[in-house]
PDB file of N, CA and C in Angstrom:
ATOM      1  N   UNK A   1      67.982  37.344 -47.601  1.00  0.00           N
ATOM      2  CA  UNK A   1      69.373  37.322 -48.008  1.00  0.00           C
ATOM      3  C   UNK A   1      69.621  38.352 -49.123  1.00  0.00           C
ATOM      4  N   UNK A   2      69.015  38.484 -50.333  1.00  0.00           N
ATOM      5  CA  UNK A   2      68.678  39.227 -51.129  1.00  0.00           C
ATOM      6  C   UNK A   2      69.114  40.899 -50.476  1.00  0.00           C
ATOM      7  N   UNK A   3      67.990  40.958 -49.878  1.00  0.00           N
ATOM      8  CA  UNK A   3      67.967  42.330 -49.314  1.00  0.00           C
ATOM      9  C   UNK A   3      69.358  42.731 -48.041  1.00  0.00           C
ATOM     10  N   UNK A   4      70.099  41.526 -47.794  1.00  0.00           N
ATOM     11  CA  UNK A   4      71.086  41.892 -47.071  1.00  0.00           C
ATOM     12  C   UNK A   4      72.177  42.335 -47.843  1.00  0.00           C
ATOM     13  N   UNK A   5      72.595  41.388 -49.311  1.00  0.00           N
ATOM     14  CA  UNK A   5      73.201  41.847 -50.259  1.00  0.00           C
ATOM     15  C   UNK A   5      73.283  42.823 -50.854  1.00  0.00           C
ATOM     16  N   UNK A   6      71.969  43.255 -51.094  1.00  0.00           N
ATOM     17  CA  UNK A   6      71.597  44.749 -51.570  1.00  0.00           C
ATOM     18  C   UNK A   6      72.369  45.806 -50.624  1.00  0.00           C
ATOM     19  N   UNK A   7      72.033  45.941 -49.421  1.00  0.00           N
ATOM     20  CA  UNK A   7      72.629  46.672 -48.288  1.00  0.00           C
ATOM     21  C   UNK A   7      73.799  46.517 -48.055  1.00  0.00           C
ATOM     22  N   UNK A   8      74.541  45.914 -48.410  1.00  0.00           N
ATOM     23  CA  UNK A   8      75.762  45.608 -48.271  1.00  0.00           C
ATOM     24  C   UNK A   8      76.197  46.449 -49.527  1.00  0.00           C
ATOM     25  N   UNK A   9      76.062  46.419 -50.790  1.00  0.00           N
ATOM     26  CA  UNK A   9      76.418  47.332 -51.907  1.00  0.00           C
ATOM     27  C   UNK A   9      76.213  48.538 -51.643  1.00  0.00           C
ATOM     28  N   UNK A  10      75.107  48.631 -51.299  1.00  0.00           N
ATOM     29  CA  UNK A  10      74.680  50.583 -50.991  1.00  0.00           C
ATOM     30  C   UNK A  10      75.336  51.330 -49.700  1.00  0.00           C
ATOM     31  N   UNK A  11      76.141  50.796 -49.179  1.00  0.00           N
ATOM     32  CA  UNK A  11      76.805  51.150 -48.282  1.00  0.00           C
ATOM     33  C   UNK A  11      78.299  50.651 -48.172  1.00  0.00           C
ATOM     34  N   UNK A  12      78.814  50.071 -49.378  1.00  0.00           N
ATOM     35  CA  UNK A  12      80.298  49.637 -49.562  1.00  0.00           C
ATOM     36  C   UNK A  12      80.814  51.140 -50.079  1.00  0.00           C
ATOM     37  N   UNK A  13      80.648  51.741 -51.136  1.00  0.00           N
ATOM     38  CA  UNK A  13      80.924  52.899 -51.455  1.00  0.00           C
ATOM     39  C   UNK A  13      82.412  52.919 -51.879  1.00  0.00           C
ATOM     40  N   UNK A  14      82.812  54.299 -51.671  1.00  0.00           N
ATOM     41  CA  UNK A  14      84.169  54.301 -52.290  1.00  0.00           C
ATOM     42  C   UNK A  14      84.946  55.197 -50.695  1.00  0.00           C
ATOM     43  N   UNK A  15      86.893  55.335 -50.955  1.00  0.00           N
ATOM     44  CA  UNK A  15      87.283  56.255 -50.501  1.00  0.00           C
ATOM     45  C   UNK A  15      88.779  56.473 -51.183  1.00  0.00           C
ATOM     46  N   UNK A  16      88.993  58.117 -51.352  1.00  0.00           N
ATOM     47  CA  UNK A  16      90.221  58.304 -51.531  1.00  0.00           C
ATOM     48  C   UNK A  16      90.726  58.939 -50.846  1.00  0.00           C
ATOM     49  N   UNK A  17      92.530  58.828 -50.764  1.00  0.00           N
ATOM     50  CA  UNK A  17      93.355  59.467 -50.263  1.00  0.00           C
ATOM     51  C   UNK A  17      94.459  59.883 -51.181  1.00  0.00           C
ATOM     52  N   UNK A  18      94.104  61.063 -50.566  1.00  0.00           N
ATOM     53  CA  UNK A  18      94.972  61.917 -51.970  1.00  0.00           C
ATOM     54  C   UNK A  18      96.609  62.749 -50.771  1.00  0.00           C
ATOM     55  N   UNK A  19      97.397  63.325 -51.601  1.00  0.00           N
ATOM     56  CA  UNK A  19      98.258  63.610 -51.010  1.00  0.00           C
ATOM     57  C   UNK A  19      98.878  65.082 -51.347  1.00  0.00           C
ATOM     58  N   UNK A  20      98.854  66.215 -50.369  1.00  0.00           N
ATOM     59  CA  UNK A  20      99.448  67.765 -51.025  1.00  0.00           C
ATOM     60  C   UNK A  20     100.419  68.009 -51.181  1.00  0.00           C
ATOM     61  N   UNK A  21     101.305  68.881 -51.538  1.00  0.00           N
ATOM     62  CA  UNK A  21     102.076  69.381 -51.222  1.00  0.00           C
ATOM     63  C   UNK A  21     102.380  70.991 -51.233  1.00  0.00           C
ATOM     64  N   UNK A  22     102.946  71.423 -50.186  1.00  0.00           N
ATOM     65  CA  UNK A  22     103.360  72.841 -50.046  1.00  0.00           C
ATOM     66  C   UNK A  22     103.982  73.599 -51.261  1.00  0.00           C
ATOM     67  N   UNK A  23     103.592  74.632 -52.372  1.00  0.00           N
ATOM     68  CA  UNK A  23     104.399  75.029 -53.124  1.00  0.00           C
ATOM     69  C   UNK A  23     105.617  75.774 -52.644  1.00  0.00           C
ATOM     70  N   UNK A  24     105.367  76.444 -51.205  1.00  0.00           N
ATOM     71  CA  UNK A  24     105.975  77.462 -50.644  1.00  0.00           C
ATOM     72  C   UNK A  24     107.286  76.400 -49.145  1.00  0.00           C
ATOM     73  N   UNK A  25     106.330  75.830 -48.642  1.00  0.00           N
ATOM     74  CA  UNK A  25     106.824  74.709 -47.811  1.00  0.00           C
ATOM     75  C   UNK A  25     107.615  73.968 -48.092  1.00  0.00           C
ATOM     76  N   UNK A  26     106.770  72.940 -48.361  1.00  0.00           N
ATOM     77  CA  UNK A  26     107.205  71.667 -49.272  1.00  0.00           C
ATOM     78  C   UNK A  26     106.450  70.539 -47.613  1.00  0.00           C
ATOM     79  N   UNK A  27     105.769  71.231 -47.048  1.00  0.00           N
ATOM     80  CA  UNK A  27     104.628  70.874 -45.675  1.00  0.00           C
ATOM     81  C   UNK A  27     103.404  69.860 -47.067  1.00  0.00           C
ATOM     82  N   UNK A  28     103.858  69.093 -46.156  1.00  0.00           N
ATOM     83  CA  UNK A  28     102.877  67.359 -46.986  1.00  0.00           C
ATOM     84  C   UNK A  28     101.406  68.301 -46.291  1.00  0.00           C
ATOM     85  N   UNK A  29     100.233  68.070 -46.857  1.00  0.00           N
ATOM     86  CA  UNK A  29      99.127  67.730 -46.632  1.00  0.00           C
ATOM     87  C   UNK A  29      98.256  66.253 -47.067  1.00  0.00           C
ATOM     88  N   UNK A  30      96.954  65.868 -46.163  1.00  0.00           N
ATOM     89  CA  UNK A  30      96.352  64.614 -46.632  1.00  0.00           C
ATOM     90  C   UNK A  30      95.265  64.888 -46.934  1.00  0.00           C
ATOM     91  N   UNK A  31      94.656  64.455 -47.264  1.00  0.00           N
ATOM     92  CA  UNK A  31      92.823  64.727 -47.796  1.00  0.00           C
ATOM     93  C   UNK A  31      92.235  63.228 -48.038  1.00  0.00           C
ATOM     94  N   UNK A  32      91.213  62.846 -46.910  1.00  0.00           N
ATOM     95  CA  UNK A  32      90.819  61.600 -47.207  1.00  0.00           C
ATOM     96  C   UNK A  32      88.951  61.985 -47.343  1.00  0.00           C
ATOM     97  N   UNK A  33      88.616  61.193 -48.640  1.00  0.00           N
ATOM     98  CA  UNK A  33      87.088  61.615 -48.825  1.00  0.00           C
ATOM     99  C   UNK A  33      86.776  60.509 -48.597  1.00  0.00           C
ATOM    100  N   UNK A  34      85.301  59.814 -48.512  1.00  0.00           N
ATOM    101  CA  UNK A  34      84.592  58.971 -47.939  1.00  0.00           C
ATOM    102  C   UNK A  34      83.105  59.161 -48.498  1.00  0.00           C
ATOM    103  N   UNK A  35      82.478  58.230 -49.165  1.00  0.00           N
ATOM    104  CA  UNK A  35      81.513  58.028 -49.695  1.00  0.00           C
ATOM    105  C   UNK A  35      80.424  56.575 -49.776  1.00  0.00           C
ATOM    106  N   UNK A  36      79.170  56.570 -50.151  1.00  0.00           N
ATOM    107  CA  UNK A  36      78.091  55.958 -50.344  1.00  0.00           C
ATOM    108  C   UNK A  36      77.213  56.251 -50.613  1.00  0.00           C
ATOM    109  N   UNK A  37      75.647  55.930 -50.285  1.00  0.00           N
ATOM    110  CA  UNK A  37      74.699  55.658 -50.697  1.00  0.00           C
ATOM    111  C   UNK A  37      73.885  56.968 -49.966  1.00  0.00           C
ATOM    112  N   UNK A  38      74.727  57.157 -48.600  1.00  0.00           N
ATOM    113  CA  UNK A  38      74.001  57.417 -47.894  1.00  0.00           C
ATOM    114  C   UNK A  38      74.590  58.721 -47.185  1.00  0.00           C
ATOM    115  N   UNK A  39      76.051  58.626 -47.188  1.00  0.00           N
ATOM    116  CA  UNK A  39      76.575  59.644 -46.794  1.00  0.00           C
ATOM    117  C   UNK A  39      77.967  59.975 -47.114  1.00  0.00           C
ATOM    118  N   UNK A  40      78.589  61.325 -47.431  1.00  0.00           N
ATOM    119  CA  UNK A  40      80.291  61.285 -47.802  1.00  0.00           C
ATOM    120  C   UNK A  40      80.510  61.946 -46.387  1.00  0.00           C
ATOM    121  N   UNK A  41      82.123  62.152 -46.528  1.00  0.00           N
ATOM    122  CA  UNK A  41      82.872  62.644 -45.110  1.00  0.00           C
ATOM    123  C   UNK A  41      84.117  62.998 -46.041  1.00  0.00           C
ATOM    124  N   UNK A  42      84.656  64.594 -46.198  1.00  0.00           N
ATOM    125  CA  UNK A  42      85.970  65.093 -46.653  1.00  0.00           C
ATOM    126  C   UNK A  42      86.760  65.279 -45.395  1.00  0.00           C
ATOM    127  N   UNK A  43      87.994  65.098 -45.242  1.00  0.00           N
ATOM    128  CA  UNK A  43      88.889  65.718 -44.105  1.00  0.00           C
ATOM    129  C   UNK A  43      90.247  65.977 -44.759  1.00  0.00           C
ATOM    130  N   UNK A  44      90.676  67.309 -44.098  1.00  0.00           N
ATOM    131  CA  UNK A  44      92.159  66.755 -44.260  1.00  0.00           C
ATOM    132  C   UNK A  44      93.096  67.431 -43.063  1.00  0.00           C
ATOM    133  N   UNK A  45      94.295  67.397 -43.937  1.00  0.00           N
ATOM    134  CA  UNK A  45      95.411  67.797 -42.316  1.00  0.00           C
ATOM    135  C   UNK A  45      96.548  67.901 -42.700  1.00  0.00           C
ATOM    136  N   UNK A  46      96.879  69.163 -42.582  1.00  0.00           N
ATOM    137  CA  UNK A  46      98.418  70.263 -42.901  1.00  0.00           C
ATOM    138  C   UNK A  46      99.085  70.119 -41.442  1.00  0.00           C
ATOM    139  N   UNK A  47     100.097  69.723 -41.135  1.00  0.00           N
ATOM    140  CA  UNK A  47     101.022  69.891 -40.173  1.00  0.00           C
ATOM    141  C   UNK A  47     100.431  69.641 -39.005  1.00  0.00           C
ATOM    142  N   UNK A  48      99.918  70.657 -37.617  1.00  0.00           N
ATOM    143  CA  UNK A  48      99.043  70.145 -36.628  1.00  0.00           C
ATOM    144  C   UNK A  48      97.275  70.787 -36.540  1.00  0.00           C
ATOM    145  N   UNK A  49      97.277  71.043 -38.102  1.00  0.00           N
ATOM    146  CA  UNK A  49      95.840  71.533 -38.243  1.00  0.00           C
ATOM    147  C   UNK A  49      94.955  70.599 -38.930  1.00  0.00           C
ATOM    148  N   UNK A  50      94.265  70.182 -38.464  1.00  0.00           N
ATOM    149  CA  UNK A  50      92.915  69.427 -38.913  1.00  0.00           C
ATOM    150  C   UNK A  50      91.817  70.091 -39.428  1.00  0.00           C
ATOM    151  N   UNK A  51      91.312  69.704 -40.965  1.00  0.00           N
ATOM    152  CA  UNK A  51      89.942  70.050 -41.340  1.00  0.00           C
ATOM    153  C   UNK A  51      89.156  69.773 -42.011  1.00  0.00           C
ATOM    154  N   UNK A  52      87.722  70.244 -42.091  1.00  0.00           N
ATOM    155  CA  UNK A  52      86.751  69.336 -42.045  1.00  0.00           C
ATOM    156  C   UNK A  52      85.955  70.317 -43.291  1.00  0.00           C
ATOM    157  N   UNK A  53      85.331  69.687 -43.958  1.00  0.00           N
ATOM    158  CA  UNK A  53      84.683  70.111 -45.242  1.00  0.00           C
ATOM    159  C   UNK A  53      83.637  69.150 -45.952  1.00  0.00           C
ATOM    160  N   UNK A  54      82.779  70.047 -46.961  1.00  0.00           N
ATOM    161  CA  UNK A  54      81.699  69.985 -47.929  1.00  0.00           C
ATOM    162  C   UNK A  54      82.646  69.348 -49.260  1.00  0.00           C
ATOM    163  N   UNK A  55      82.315  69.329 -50.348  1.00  0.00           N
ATOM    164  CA  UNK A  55      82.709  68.611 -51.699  1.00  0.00           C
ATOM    165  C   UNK A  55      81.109  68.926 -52.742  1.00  0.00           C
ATOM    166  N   UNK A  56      81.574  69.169 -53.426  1.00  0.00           N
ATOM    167  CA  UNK A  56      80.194  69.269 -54.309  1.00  0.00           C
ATOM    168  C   UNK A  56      80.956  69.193 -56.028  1.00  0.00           C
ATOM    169  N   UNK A  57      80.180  68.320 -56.858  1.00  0.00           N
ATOM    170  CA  UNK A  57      80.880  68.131 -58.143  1.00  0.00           C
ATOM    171  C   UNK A  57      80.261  69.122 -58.718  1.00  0.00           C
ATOM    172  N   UNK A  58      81.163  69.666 -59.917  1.00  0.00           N
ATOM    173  CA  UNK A  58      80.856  70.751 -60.624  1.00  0.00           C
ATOM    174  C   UNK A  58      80.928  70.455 -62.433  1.00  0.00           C
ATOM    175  N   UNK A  59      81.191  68.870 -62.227  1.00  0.00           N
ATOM    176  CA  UNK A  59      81.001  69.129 -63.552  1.00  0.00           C
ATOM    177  C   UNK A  59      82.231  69.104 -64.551  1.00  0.00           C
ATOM    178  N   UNK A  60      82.627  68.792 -65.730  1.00  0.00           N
ATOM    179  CA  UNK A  60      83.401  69.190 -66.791  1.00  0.00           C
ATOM    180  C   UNK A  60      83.561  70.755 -66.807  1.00  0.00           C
ATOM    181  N   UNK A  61      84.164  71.549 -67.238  1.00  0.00           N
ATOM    182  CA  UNK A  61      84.865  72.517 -67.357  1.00  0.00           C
ATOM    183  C   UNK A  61      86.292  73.080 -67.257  1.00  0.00           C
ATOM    184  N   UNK A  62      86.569  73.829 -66.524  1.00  0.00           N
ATOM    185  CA  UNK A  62      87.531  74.685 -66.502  1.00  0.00           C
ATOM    186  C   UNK A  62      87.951  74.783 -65.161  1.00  0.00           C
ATOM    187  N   UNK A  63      89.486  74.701 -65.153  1.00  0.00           N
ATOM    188  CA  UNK A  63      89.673  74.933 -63.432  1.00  0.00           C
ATOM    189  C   UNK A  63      90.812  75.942 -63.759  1.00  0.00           C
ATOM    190  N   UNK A  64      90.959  76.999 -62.675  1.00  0.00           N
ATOM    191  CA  UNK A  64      92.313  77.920 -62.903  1.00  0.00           C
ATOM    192  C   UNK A  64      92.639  77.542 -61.391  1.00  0.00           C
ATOM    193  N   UNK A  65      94.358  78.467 -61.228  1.00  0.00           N
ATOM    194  CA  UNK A  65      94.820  79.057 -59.930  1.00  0.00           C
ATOM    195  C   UNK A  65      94.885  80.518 -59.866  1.00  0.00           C
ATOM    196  N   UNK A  66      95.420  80.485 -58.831  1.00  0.00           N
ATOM    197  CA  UNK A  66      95.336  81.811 -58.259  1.00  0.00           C
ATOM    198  C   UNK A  66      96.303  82.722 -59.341  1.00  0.00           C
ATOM    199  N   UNK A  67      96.801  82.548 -60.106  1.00  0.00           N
ATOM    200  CA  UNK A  67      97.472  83.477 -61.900  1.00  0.00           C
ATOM    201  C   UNK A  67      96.676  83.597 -62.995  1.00  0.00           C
ATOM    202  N   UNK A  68      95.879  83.234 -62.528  1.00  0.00           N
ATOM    203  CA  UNK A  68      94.464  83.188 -63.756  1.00  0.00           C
ATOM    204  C   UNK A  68      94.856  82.283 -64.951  1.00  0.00           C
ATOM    205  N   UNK A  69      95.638  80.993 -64.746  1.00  0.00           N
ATOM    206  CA  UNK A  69      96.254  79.995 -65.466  1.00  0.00           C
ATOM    207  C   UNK A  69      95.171  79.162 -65.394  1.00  0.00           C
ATOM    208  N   UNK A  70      94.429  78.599 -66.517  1.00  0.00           N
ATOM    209  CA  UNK A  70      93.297  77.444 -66.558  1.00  0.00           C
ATOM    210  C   UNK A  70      93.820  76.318 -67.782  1.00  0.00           C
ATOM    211  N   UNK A  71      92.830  75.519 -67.345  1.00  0.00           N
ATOM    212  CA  UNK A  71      92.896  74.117 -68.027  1.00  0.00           C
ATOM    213  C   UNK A  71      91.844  73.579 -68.145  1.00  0.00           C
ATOM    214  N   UNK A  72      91.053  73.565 -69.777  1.00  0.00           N
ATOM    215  CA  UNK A  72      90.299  73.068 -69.496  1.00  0.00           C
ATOM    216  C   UNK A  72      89.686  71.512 -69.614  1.00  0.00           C
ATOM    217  N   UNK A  73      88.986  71.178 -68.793  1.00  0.00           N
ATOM    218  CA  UNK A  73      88.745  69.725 -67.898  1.00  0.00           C
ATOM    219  C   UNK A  73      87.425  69.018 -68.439  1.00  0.00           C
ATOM    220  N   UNK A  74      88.021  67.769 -69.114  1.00  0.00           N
ATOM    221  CA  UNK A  74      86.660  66.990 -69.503  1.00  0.00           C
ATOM    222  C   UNK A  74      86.192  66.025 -69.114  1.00  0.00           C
ATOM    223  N   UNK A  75      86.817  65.947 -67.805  1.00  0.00           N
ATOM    224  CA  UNK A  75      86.313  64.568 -66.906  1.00  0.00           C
ATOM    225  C   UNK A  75      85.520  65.368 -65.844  1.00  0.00           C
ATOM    226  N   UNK A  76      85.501  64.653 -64.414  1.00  0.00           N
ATOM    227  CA  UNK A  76      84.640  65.137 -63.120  1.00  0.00           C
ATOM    228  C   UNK A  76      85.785  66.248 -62.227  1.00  0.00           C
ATOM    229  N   UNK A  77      85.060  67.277 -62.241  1.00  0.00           N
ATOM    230  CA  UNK A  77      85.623  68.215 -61.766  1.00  0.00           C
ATOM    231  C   UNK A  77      84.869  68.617 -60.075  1.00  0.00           C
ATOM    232  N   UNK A  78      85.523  68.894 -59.041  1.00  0.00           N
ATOM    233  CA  UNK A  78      84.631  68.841 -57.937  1.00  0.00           C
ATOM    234  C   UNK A  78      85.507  70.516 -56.748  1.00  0.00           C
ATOM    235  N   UNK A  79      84.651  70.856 -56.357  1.00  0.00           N
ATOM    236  CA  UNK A  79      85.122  72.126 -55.581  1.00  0.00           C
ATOM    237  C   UNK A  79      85.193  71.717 -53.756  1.00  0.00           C
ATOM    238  N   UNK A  80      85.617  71.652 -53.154  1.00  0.00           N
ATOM    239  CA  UNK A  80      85.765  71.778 -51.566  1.00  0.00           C
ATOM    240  C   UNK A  80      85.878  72.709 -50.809  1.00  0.00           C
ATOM    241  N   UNK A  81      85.644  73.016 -49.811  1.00  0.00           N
ATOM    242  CA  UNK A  81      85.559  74.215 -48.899  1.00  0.00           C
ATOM    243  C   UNK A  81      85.716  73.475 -47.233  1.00  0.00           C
ATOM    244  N   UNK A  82      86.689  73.713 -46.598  1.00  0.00           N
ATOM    245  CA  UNK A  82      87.034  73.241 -45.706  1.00  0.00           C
ATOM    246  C   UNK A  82      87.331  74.481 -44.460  1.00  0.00           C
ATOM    247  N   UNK A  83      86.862  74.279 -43.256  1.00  0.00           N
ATOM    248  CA  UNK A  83      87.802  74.650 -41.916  1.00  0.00           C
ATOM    249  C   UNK A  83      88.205  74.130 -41.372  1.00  0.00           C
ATOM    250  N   UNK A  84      89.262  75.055 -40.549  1.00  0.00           N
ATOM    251  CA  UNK A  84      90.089  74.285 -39.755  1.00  0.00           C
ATOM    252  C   UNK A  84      90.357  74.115 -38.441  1.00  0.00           C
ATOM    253  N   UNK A  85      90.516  73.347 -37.396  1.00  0.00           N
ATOM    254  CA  UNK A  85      90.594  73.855 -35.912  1.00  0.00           C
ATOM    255  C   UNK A  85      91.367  74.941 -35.686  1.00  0.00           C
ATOM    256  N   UNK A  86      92.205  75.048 -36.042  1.00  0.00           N
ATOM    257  CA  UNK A  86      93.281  76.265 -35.935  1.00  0.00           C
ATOM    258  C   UNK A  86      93.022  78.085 -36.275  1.00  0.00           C
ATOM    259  N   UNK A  87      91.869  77.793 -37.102  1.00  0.00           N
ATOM    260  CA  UNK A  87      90.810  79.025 -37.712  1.00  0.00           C
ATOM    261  C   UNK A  87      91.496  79.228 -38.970  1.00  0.00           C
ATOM    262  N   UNK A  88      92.328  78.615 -39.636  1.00  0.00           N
ATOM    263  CA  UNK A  88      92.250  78.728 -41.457  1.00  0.00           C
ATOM    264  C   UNK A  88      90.958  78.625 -41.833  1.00  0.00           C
ATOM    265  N   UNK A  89      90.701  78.366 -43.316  1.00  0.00           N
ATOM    266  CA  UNK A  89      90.013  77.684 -44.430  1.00  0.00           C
ATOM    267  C   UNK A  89      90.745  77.532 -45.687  1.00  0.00           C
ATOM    268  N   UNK A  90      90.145  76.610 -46.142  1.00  0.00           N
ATOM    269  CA  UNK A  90      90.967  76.115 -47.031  1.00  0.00           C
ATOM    270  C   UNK A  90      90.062  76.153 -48.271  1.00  0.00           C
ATOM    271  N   UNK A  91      90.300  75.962 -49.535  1.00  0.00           N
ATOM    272  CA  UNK A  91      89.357  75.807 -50.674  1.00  0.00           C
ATOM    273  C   UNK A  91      89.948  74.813 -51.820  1.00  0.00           C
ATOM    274  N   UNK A  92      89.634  74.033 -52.561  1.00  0.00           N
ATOM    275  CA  UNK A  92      90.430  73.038 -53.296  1.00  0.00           C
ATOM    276  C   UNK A  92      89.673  73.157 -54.618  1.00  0.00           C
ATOM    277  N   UNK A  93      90.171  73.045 -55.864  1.00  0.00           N
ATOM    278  CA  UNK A  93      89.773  72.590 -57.130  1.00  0.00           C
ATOM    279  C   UNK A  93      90.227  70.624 -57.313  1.00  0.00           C
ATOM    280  N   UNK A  94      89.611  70.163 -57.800  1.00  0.00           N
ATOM    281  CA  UNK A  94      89.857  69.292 -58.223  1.00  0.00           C
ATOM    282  C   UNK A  94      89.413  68.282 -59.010  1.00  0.00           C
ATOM    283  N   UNK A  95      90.228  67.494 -59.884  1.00  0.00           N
ATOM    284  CA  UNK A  95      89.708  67.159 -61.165  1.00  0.00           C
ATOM    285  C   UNK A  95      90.142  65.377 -60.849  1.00  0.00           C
ATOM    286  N   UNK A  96      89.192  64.570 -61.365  1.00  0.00           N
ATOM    287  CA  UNK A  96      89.808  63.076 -61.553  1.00  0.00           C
ATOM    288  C   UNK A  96      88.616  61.898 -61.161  1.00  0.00           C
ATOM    289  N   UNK A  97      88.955  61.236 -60.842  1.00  0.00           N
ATOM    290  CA  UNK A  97      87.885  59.447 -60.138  1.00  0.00           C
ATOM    291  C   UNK A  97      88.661  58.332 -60.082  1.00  0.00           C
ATOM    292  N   UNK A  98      87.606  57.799 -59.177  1.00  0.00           N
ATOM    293  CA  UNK A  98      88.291  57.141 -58.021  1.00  0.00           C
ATOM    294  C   UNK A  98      90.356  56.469 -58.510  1.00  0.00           C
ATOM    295  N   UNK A  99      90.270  56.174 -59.544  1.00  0.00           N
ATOM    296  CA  UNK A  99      91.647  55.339 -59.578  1.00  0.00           C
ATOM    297  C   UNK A  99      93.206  57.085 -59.664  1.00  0.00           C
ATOM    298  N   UNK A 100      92.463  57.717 -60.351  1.00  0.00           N
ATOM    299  CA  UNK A 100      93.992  58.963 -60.373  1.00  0.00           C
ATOM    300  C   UNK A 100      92.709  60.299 -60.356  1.00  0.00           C
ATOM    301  N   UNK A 101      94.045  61.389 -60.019  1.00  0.00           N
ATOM    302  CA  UNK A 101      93.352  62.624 -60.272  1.00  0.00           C
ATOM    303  C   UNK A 101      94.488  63.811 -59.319  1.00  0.00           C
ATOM    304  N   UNK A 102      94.258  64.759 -59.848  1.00  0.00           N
ATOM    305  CA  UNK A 102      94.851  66.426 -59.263  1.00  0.00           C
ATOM    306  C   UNK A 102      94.162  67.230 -59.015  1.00  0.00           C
ATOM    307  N   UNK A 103      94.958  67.791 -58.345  1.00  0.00           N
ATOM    308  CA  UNK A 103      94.063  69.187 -57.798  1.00  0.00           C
ATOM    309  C   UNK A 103      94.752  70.520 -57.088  1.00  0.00           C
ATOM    310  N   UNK A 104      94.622  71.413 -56.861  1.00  0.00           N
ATOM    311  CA  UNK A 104      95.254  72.993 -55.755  1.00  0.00           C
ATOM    312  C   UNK A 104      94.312  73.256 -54.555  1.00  0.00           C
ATOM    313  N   UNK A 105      95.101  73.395 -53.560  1.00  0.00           N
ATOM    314  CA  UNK A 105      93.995  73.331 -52.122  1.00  0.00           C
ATOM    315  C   UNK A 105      94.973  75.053 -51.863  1.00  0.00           C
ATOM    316  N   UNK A 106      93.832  75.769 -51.345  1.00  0.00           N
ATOM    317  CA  UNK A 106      94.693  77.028 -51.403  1.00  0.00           C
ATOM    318  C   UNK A 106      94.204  77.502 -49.714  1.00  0.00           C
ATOM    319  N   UNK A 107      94.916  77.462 -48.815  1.00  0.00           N
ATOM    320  CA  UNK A 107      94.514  78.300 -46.839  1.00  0.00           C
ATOM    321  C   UNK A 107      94.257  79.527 -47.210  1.00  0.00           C
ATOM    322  N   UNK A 108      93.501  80.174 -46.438  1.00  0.00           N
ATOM    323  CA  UNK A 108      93.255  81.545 -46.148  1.00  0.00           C
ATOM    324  C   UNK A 108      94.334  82.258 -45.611  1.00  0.00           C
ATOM    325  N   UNK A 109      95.109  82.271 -45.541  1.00  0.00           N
ATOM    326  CA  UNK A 109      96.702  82.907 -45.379  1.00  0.00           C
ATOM    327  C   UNK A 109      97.657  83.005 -46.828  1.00  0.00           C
ATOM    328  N   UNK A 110      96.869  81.800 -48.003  1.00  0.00           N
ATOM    329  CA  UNK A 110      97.733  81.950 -49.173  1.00  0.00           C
ATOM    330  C   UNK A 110      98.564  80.586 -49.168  1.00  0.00           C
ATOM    331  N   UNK A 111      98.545  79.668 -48.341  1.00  0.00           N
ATOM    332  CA  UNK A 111      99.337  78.904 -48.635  1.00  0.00           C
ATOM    333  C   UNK A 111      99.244  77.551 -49.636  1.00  0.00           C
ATOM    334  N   UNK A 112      99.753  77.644 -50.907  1.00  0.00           N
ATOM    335  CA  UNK A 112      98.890  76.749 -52.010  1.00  0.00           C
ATOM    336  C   UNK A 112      99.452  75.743 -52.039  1.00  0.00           C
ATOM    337  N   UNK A 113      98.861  74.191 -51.901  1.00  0.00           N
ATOM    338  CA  UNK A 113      98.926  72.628 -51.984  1.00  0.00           C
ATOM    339  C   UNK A 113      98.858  72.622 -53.670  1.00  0.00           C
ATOM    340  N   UNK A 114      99.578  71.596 -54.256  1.00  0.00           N
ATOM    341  CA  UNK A 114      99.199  70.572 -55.253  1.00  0.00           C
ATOM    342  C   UNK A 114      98.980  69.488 -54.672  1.00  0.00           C
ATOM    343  N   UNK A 115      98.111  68.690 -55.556  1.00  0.00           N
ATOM    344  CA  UNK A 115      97.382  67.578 -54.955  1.00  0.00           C
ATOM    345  C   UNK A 115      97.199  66.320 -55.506  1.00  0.00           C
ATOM    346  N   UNK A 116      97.485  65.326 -55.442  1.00  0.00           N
ATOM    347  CA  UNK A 116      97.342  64.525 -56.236  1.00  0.00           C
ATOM    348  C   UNK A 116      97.267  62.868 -55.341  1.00  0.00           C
ATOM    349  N   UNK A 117      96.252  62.128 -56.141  1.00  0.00           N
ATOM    350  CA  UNK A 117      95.972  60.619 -55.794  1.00  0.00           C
ATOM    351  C   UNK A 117      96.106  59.789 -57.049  1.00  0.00           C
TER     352      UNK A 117
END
């Protein structure tokens, strides 16, 4: 029983859903991450494009945009890199845990998300 309990924690994990928006658009994007013990899963999805991505934390520091405008960040800061079926990519900064947090998701065409959960 013990050891079923155990397994049951190491695989409850966390997930967020965060929400974009188009600076240029005003085109909603979603971003849902997925985590545990054992494995995460990033996705998200702009209009009828779906995509699929890495996440790797980077740490406290500094995040800019594309104006060379920064802020610097003393909580968990994490980078993403995403493609897309459609043949974008996408790249995201983002700062926060699990209960709030922001972020800029920027397509390979230029089109820049704010982000926020």
């Amino acid at each position: 029983m013990r050891y079923f309990v155990f397994l049951l924690l190491l695989l409850s994990g966390c997930a967020i859903n965060a929400t974009g928006v188009s600076r240029d658009t005003g085109e909603t994007m979603s971003i849902h991450y997925q985590s545990n013990a054992i494995m995460y899963k990033i996705s998200a999805a702009a209009g009828d494009e779906s995509f699929r991505g890495t996440i790797v934390a980077t740490g406290g520091g500094t995040i800019s945009d594309e104006y060379g405008n920064s802020v610097k960040i003393s909580g968990n800061t994490y980078r993403a890199v995403f493609v897309g079926d459609k043949g974008r990519t996408m790249r995201c900064e983002l700062c926060g845990g699990l209960a709030s947090g922001v972020g800029t998701c920027i397509t390979s065409d230029g089109e820049a998300f704010d982000v926020m959960w």
